[in-house]
C-alpha atoms as a PDB file:
ATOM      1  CA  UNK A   1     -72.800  20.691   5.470  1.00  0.00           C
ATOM      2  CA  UNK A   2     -70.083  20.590   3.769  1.00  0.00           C
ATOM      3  CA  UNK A   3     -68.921  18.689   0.197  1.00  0.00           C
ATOM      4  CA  UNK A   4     -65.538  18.381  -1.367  1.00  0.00           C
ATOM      5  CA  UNK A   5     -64.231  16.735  -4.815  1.00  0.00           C
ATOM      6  CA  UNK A   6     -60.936  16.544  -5.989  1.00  0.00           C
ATOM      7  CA  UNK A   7     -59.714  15.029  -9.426  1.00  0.00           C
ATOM      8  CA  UNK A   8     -57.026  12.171  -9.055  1.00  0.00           C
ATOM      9  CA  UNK A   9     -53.975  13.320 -11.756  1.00  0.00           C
ATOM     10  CA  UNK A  10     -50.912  14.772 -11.493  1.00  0.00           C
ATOM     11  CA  UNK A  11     -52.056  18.672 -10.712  1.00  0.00           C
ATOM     12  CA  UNK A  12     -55.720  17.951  -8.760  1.00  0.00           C
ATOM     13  CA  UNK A  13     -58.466  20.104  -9.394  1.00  0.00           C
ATOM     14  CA  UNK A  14     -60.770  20.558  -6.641  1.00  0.00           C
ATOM     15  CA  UNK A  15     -63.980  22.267  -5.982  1.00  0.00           C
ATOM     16  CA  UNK A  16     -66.476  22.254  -2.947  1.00  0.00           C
ATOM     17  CA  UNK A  17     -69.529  23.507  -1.810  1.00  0.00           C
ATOM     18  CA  UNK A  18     -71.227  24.646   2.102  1.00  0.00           C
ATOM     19  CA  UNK A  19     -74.808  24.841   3.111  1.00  0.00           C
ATOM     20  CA  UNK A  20     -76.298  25.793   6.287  1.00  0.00           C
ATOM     21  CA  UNK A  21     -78.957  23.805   7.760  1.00  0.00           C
ATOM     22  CA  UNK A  22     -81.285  24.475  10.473  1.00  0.00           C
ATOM     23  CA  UNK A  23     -81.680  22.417  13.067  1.00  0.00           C
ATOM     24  CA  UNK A  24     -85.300  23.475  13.764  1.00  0.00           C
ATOM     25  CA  UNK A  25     -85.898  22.815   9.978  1.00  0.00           C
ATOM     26  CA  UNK A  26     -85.156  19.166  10.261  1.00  0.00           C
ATOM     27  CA  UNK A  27     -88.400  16.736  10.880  1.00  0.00           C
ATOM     28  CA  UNK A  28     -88.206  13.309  12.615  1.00  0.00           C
ATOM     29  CA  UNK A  29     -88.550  11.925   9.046  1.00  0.00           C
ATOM     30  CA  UNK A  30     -85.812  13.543   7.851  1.00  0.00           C
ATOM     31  CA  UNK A  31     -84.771  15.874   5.232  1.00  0.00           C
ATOM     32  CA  UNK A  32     -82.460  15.441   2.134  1.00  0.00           C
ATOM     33  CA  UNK A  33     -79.886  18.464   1.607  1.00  0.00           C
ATOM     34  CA  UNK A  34     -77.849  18.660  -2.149  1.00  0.00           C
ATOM     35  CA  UNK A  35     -74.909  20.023  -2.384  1.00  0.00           C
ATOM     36  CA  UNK A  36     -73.535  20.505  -6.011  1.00  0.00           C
ATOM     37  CA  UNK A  37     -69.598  20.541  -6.891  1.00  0.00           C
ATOM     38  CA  UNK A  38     -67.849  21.687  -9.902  1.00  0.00           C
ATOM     39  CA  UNK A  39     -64.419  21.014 -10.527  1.00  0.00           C
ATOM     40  CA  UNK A  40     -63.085  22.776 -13.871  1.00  0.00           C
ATOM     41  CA  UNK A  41     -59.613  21.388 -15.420  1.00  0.00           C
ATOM     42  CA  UNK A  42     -57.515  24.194 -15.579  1.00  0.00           C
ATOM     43  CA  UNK A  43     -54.160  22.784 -17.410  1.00  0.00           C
ATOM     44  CA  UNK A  44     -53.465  21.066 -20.445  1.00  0.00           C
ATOM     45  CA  UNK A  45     -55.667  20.318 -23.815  1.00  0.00           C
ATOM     46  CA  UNK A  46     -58.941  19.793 -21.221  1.00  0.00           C
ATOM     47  CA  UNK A  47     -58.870  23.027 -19.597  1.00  0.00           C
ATOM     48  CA  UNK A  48     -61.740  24.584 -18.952  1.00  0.00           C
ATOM     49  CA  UNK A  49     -64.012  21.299 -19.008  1.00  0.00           C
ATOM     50  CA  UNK A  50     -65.899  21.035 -16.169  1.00  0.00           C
ATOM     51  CA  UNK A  51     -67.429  18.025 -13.892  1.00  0.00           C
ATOM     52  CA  UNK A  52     -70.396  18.100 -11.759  1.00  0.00           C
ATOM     53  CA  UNK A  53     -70.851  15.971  -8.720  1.00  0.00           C
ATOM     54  CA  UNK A  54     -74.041  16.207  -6.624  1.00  0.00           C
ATOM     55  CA  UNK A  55     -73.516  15.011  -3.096  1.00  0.00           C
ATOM     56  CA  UNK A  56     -76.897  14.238  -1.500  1.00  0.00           C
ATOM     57  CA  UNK A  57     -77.220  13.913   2.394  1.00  0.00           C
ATOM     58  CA  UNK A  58     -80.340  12.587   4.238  1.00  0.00           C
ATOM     59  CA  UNK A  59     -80.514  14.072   8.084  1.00  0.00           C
ATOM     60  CA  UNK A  60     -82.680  12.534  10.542  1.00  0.00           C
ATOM     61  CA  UNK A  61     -83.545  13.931  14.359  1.00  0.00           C
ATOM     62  CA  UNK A  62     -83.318  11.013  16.535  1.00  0.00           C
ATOM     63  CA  UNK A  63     -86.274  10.741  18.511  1.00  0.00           C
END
């Protein structure tokens, strides 16, 4: 799994986050993954501020 955020201004920040998932660890009635990203301003009078976004994914086997 993979998760990516990017901030929308002149220089963009970005930040992302991976996770492995097992197939064999995924039921018919699905599992929820998280994936947390951080993107920390690095220019100008917010730098070093941070944002958190928490991407959450629900996988399913098909039966």
């Amino acid at each position: 799994m993979y998760a990516y955020a990017e901030e929308q201004d002149k220089i963009p920040d970005e930040g992302d986050a991976t996770k492995n998932v097992k197939v064999s660890s995924i039921s018919t009635k699905g599992s929820t993954v998280k994936l947390r990203v951080t993107v920390t301003e690095n220019r100008g009078r917010y730098s070093g501020h941070q944002a958190v976004w928490e991407f959450t994914y629900k996988i399913k086997k098909q039966s």
